[in-house]
N, C-alpha and C. Protein backbone atom coordinates (compact mmCIF):
# COMPACT_ATOMS: atom_id res chain seq x y z
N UNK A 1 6.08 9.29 -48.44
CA UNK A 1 5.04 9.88 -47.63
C UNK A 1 4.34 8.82 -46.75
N UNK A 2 4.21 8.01 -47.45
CA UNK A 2 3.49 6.51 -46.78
C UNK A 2 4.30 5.87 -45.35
N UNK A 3 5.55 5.85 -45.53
CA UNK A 3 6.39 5.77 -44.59
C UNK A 3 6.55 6.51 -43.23
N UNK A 4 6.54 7.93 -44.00
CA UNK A 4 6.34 8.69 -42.56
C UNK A 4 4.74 9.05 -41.71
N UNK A 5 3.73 8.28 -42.60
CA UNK A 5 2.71 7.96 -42.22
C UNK A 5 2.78 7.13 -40.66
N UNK A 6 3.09 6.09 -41.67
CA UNK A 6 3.35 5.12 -40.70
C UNK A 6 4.26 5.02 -39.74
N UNK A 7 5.13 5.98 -39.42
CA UNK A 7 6.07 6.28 -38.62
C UNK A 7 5.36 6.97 -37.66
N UNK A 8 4.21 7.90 -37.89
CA UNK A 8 3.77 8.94 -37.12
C UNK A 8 2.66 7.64 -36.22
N UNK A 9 1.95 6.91 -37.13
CA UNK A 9 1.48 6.05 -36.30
C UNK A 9 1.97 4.88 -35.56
N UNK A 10 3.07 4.37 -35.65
CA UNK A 10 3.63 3.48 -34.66
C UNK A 10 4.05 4.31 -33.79
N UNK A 11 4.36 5.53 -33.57
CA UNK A 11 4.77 6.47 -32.67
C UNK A 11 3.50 6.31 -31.48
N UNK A 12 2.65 6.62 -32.14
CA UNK A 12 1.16 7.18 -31.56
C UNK A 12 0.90 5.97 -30.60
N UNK A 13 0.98 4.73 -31.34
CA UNK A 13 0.67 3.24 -30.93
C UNK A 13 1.54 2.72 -29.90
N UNK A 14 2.22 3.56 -29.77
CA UNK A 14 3.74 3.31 -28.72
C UNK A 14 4.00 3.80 -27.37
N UNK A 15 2.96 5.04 -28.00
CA UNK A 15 2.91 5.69 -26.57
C UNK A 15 1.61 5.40 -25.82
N UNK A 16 0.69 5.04 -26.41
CA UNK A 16 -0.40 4.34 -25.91
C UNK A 16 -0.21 3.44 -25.03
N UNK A 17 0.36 2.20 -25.52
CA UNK A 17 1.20 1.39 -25.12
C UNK A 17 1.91 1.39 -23.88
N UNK A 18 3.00 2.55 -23.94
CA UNK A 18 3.07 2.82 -23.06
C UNK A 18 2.69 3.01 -21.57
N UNK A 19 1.44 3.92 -21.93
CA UNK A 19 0.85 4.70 -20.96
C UNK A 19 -0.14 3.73 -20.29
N UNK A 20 -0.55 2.78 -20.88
CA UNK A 20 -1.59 1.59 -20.41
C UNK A 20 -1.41 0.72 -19.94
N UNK A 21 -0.08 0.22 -20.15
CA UNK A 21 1.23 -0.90 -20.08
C UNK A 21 0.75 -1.34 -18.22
N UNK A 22 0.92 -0.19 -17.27
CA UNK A 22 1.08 -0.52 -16.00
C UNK A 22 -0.36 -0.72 -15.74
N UNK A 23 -1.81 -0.08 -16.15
CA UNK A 23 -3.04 -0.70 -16.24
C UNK A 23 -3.38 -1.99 -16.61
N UNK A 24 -2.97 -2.17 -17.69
CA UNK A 24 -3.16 -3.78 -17.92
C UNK A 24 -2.77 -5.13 -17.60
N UNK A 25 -1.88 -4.71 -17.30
CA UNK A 25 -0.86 -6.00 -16.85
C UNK A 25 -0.45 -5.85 -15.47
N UNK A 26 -0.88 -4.72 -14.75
CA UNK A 26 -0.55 -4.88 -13.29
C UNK A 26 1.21 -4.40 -12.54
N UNK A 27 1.69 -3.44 -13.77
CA UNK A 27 3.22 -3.87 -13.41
C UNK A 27 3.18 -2.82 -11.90
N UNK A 28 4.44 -3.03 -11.50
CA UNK A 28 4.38 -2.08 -10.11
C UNK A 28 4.41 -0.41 -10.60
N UNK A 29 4.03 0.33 -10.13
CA UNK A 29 4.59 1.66 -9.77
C UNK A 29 4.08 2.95 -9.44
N UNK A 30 4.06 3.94 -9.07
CA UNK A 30 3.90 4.87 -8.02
C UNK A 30 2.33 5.32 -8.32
N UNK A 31 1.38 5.27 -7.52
CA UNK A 31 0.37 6.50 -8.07
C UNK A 31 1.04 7.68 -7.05
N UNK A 32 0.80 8.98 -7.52
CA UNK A 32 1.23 10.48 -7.10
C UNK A 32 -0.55 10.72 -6.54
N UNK A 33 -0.07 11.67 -5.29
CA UNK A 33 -1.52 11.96 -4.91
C UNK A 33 -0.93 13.33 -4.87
N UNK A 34 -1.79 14.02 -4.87
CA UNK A 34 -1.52 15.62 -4.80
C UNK A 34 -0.92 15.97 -3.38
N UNK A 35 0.17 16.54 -3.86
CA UNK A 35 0.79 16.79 -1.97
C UNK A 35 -0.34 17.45 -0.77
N UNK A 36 -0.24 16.86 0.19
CA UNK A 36 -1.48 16.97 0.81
C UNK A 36 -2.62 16.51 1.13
N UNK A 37 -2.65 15.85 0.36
CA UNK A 37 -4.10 14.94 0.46
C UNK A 37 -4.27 14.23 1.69
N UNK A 38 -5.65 14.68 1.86
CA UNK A 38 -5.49 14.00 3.00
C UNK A 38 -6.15 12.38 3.44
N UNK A 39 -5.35 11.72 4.39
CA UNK A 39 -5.99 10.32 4.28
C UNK A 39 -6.86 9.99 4.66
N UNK A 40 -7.94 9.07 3.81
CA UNK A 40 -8.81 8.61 4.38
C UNK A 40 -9.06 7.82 5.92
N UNK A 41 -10.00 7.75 6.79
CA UNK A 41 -9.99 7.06 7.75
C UNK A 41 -9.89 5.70 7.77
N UNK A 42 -9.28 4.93 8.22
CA UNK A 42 -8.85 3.41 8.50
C UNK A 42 -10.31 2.76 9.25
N UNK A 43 -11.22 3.36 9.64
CA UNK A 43 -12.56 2.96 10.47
C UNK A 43 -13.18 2.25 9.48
N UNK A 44 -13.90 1.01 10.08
CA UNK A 44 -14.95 0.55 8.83
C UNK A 44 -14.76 -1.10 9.04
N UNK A 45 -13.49 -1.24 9.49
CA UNK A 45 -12.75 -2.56 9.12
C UNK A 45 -13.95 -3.51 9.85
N UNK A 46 -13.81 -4.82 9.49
CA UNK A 46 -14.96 -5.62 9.85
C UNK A 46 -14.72 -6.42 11.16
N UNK A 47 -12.91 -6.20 11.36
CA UNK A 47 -12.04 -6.05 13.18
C UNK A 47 -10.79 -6.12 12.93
N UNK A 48 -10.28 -6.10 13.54
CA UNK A 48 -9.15 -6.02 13.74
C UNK A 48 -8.19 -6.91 14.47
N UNK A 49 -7.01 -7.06 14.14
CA UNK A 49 -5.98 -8.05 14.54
C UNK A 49 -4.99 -7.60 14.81
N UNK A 50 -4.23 -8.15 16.58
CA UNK A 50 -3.11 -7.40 16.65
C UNK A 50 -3.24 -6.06 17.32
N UNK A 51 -4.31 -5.30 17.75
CA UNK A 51 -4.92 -3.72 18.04
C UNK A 51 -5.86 -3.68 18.25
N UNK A 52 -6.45 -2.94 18.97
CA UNK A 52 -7.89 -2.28 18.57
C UNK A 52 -8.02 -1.87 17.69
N UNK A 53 -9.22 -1.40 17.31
CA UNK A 53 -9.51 -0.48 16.54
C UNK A 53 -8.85 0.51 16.41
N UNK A 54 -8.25 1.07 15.02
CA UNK A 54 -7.58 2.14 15.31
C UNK A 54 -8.16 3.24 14.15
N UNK A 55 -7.66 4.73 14.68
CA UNK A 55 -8.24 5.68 13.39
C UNK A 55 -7.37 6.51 12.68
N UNK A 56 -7.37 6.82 12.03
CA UNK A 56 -6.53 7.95 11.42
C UNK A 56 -5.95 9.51 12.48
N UNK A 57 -7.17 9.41 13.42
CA UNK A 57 -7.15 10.59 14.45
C UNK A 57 -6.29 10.47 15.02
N UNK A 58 -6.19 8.75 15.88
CA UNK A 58 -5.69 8.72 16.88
C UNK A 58 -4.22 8.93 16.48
N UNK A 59 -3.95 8.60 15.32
CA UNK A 59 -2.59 8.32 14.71
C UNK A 59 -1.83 9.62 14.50
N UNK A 60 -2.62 10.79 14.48
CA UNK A 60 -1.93 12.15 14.08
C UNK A 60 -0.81 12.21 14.74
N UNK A 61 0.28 12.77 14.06
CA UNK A 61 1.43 12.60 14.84
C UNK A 61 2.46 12.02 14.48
N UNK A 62 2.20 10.96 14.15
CA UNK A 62 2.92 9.90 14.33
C UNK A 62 3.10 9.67 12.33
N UNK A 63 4.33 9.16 11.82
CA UNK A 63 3.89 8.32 10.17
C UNK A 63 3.57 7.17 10.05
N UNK A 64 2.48 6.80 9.36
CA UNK A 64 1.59 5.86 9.31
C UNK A 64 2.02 5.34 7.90
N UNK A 65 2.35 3.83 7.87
CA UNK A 65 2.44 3.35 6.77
C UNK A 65 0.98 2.38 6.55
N UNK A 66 0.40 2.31 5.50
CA UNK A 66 -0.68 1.77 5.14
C UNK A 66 -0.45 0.86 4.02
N UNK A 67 -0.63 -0.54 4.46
CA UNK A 67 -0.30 -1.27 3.39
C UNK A 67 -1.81 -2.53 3.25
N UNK A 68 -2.34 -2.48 1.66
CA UNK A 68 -3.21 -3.19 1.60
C UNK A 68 -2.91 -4.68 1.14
N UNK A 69 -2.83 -5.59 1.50
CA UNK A 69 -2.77 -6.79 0.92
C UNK A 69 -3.86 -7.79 1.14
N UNK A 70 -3.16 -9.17 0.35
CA UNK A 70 -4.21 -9.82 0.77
C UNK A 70 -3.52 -11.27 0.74
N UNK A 71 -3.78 -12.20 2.12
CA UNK A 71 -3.00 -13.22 2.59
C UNK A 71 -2.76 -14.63 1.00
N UNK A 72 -3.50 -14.72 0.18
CA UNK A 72 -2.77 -15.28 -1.00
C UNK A 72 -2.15 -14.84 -1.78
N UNK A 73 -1.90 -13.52 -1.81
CA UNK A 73 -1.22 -12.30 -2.49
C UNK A 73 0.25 -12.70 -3.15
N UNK A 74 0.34 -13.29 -4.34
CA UNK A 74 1.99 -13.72 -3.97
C UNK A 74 2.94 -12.17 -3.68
N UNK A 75 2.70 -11.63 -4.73
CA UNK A 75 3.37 -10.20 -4.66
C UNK A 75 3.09 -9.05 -3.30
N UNK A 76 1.95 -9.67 -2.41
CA UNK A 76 1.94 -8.62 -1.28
C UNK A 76 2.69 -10.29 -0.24
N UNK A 77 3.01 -11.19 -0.58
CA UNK A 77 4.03 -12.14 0.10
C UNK A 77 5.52 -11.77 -0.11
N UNK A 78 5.43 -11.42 -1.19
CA UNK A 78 6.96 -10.69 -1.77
C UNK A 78 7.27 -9.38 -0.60
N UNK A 79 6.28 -8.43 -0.39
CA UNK A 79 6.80 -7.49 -0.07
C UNK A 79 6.44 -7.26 1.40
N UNK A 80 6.06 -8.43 1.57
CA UNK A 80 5.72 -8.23 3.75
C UNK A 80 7.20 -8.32 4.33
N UNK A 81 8.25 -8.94 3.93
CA UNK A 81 9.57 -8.86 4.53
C UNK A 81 10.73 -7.66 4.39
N UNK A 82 9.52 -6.81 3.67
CA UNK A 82 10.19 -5.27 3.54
C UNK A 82 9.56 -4.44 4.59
N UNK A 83 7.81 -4.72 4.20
CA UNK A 83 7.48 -4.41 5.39
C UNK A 83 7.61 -4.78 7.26
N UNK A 84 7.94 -5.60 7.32
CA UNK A 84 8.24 -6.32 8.29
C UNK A 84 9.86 -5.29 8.75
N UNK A 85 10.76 -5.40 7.90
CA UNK A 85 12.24 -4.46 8.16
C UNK A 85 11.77 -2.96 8.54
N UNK A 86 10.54 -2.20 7.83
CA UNK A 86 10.47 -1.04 8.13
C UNK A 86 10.13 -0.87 9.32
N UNK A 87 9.18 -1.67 9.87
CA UNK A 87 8.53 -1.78 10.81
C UNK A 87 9.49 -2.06 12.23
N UNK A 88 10.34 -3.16 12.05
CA UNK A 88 11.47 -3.18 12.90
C UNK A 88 12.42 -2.14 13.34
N UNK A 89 12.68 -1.68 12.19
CA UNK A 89 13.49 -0.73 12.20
C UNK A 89 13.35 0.57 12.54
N UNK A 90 11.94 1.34 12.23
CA UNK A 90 11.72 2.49 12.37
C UNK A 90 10.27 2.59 13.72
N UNK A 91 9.97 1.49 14.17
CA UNK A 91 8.96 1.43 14.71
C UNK A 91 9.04 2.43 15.92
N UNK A 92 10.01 2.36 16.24
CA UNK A 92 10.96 3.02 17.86
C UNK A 92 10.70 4.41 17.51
N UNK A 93 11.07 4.95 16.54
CA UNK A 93 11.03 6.08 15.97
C UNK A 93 9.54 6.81 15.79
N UNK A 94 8.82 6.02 15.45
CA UNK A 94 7.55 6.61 15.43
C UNK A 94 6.91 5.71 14.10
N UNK A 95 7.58 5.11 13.35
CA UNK A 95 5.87 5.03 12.11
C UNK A 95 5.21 3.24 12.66
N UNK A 96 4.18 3.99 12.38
CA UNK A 96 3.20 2.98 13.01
C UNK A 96 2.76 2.42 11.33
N UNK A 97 2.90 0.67 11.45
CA UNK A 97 2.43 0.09 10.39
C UNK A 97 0.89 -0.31 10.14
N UNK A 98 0.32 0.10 9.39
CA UNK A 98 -1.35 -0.93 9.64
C UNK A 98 -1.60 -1.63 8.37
N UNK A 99 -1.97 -2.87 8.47
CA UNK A 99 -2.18 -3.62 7.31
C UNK A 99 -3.54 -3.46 7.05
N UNK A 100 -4.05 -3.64 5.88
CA UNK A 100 -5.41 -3.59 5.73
C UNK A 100 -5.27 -4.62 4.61
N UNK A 101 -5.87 -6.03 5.39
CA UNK A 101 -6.77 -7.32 4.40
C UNK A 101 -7.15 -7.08 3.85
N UNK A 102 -7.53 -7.12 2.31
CA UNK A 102 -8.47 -6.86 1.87
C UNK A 102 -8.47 -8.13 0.68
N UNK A 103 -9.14 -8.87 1.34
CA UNK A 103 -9.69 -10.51 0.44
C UNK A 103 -9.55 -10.19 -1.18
N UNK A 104 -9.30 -10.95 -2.03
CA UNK A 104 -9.26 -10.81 -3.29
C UNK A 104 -10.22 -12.00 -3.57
N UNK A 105 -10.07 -12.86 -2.58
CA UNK A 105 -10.86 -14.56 -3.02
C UNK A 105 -12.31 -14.48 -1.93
N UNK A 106 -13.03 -15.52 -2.05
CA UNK A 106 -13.93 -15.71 -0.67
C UNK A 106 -13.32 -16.17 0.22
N UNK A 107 -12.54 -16.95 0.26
CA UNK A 107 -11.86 -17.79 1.13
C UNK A 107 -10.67 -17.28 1.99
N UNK A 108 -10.37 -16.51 1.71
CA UNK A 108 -9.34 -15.25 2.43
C UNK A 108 -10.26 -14.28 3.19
N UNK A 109 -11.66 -14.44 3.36
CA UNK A 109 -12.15 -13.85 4.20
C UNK A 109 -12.05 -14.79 5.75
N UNK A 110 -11.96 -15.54 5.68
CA UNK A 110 -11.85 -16.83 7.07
C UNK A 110 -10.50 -15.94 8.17
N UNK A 111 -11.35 -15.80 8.99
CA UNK A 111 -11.02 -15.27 9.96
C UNK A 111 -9.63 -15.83 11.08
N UNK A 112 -9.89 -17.62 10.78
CA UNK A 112 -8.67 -18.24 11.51
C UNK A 112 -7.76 -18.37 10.13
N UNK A 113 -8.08 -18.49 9.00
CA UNK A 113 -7.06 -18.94 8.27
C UNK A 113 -6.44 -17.51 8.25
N UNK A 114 -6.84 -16.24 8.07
CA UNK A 114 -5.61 -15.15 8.26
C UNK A 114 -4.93 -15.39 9.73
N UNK A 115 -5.68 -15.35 10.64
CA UNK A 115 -4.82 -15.38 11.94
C UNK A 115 -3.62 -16.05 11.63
N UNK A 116 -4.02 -17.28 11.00
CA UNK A 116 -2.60 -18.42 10.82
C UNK A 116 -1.47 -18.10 9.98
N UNK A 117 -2.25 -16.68 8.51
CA UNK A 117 -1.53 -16.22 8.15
C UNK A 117 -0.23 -15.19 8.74
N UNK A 118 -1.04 -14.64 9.55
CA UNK A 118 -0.23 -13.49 10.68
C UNK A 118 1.10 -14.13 11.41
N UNK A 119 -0.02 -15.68 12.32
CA UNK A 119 1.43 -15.88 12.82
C UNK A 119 3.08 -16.80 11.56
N UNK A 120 2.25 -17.47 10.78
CA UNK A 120 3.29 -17.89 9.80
C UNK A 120 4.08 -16.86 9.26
N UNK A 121 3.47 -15.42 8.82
CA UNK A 121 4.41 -13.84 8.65
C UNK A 121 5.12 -13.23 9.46
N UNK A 122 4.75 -13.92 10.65
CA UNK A 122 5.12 -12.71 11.83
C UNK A 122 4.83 -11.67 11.70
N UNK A 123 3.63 -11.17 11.28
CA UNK A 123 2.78 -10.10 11.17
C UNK A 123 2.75 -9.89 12.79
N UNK A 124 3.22 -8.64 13.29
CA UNK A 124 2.68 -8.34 14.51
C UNK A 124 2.23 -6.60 14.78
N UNK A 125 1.99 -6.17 13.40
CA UNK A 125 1.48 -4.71 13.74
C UNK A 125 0.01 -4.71 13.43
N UNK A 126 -0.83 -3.60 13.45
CA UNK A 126 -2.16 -3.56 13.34
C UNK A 126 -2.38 -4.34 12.44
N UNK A 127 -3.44 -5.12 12.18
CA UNK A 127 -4.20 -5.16 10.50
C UNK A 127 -5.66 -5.30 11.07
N UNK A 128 -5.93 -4.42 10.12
CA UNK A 128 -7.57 -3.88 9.96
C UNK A 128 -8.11 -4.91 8.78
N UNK A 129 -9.31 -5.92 9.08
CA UNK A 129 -9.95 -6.73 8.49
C UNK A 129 -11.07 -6.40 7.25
N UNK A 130 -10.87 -6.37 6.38
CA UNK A 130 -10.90 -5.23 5.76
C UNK A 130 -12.27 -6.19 4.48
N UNK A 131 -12.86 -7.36 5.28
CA UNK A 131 -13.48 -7.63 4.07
C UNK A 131 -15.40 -7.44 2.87
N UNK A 132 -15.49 -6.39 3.60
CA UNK A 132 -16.51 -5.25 3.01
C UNK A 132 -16.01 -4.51 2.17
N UNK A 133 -14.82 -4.05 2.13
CA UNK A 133 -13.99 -3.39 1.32
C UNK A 133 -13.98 -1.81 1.53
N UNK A 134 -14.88 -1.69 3.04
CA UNK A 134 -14.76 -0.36 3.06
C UNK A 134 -13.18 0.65 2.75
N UNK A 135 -12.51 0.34 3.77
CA UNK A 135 -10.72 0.93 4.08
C UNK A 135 -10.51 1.32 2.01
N UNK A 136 -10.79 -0.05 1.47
CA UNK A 136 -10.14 -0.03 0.05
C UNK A 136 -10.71 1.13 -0.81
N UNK A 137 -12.62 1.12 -0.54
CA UNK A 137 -12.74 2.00 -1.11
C UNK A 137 -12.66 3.55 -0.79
N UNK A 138 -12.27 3.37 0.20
CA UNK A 138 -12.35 4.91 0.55
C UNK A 138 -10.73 5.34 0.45
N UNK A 139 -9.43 3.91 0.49
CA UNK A 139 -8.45 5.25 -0.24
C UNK A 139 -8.72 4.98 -2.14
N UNK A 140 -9.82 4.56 -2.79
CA UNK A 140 -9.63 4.56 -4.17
C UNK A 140 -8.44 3.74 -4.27
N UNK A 141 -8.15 2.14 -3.77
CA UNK A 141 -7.18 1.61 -3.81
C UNK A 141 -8.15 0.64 -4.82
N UNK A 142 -7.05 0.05 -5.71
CA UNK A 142 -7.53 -1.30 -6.82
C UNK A 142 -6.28 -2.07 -7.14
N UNK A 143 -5.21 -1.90 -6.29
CA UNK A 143 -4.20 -2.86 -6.44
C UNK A 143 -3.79 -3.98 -5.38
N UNK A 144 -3.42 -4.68 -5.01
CA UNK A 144 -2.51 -5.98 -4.23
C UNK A 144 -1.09 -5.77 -4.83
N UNK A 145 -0.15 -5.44 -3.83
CA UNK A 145 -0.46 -4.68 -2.80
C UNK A 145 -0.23 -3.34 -3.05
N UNK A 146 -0.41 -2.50 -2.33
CA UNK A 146 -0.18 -1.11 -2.30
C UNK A 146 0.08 -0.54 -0.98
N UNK A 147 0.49 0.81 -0.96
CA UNK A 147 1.10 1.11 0.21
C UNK A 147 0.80 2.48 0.28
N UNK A 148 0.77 3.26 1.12
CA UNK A 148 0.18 4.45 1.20
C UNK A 148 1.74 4.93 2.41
N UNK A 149 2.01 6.19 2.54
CA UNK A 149 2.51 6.77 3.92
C UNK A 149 2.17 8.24 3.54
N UNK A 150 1.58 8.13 5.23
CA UNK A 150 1.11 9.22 5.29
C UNK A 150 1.65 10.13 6.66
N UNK A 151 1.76 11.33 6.21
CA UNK A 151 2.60 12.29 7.29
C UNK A 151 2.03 12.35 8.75
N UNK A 152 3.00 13.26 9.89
CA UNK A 152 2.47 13.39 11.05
C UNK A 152 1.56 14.37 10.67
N UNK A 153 0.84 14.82 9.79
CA UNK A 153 -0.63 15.91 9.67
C UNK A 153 -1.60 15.05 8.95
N UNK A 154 -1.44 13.72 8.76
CA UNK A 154 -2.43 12.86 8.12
C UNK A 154 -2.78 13.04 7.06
N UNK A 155 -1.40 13.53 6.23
CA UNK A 155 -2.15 13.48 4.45
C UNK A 155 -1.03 12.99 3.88
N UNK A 156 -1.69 12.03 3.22
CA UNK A 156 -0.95 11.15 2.15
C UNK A 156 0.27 11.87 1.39
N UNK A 157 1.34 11.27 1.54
CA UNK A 157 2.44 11.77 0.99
C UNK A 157 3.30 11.13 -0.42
N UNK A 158 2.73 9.59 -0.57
CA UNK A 158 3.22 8.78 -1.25
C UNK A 158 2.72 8.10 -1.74
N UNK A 159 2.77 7.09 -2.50
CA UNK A 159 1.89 5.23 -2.36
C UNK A 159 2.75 4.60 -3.62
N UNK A 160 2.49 3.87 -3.39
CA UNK A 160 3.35 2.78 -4.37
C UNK A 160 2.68 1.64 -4.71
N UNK A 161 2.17 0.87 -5.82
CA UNK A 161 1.78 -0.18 -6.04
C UNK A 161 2.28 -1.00 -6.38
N UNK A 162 2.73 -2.25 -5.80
CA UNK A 162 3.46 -3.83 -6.46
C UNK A 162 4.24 -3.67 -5.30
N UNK A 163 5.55 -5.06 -6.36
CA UNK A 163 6.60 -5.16 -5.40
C UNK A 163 7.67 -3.71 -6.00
N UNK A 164 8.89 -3.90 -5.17
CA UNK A 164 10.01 -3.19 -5.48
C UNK A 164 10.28 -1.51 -4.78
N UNK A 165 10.95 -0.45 -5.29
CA UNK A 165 11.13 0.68 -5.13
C UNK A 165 11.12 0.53 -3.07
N UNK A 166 12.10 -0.22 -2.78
CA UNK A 166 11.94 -0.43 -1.30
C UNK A 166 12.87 0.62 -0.57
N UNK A 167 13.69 0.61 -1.55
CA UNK A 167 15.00 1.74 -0.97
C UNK A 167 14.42 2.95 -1.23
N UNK A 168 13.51 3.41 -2.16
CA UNK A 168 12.70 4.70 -2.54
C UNK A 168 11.96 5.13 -1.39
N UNK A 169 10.89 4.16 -0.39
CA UNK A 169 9.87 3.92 0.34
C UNK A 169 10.70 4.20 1.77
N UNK A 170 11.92 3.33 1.97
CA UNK A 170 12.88 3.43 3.32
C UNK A 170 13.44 4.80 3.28
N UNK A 171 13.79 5.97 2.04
CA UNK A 171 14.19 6.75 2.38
C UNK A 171 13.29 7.74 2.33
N UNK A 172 11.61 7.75 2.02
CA UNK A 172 10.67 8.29 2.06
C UNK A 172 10.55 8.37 3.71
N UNK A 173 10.10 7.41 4.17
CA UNK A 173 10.30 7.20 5.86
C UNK A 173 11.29 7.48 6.99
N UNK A 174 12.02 7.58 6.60
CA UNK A 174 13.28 8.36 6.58
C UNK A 174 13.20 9.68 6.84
N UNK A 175 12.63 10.45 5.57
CA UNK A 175 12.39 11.86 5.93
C UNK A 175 11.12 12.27 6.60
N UNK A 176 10.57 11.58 6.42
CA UNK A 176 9.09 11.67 7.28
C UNK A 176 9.66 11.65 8.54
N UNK A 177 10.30 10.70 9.38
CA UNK A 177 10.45 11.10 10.63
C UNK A 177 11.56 11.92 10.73
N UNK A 178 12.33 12.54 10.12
CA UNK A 178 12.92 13.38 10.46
C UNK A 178 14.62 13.28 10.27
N UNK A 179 15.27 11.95 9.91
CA UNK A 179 16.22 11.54 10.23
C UNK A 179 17.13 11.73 8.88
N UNK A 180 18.54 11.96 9.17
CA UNK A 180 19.19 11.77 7.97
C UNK A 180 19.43 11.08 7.25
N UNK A 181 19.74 10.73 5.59
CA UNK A 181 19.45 10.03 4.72
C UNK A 181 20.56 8.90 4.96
């Protein structure tokens, strides 16, 4: 009896475990937003680089990839050369990339040291300066990096947190604009 006690509780302890596993330790993977949702506005930023100002309005239409990082980021360094391919690749097509900074340190708020970051990335799509943290809090974002795409009706369709699931994300974009797999 004692045994299957304890069977029922390492079970219990396992799935806990489980379920907390990507909270605690940061591992990558998907938050689900309710189909539809719609996205928050990109306005707020403290300026912008690369663009004007841009809004969620102006963007209707068009798929908007939203990616938050932050220039010491190793893991949003990992995944700018994915972003960077989507962006190449599908830009013609319609999805418009916007980065949104969002400092993790004080010192990643310095205004020339991102610039320097941009050109050492070849960052050349929007990024919204993001270090008030408005953009972050208003999509309820708490990861480096994360990624949002959102449809031509401006509601969030996806997001992904960390590195990886790139071929998941390219064929997400994919159907968003319309094209075969």
């Amino acid at each position: 009896m004692k045994i299957l006690r304890l069977g029922a509780v390492l079970a219990a302890l396992s799935a806990v475990f489980i379920a907390v596993w990507p909270s605690v330790w940061g591992t990558a993977h998907a938050q689900e937003h309710s189909p539809g949702t719609p996205a928050p506005d990109i306005t707020g930023a403290n300026r912008w680089l690369n663009s004007p100002p841009l809004s969620m309005e102006q963007l209707r239409g068009k798929v908007v990839l939203v990616e938050f990082w932050a220039r010491e980021c190793i893991n949003c360094i990992h995944v700018l050369p994915h972003t960077k391919a989507l962006y190449e690749k599908y830009g013609k097509d319609g999805l418009v990339v916007v980065g949104v900074h969002t400092p993790e340190y004080d010192e990643e708020r310095d205004a020339n040291s991102l610039q320097a970051a941009l050109n050492e990335f070849s960052i050349t799509w929007p990024v919204a300066v993001d270090n008030d943290m408005r953009i972050w809090n208003a999509y309820d974002n708490r990861y480096w990096p994360a990624i949002y795409l959102i449809d031509r009706n401006g509601r969030i369709v996806y997001s992904h947190v960390g590195e990886g699931d790139y071929e998941d994300t390219e064929k997400r974009v994919r159907m968003l604009l319309g094209e075969a797999s």
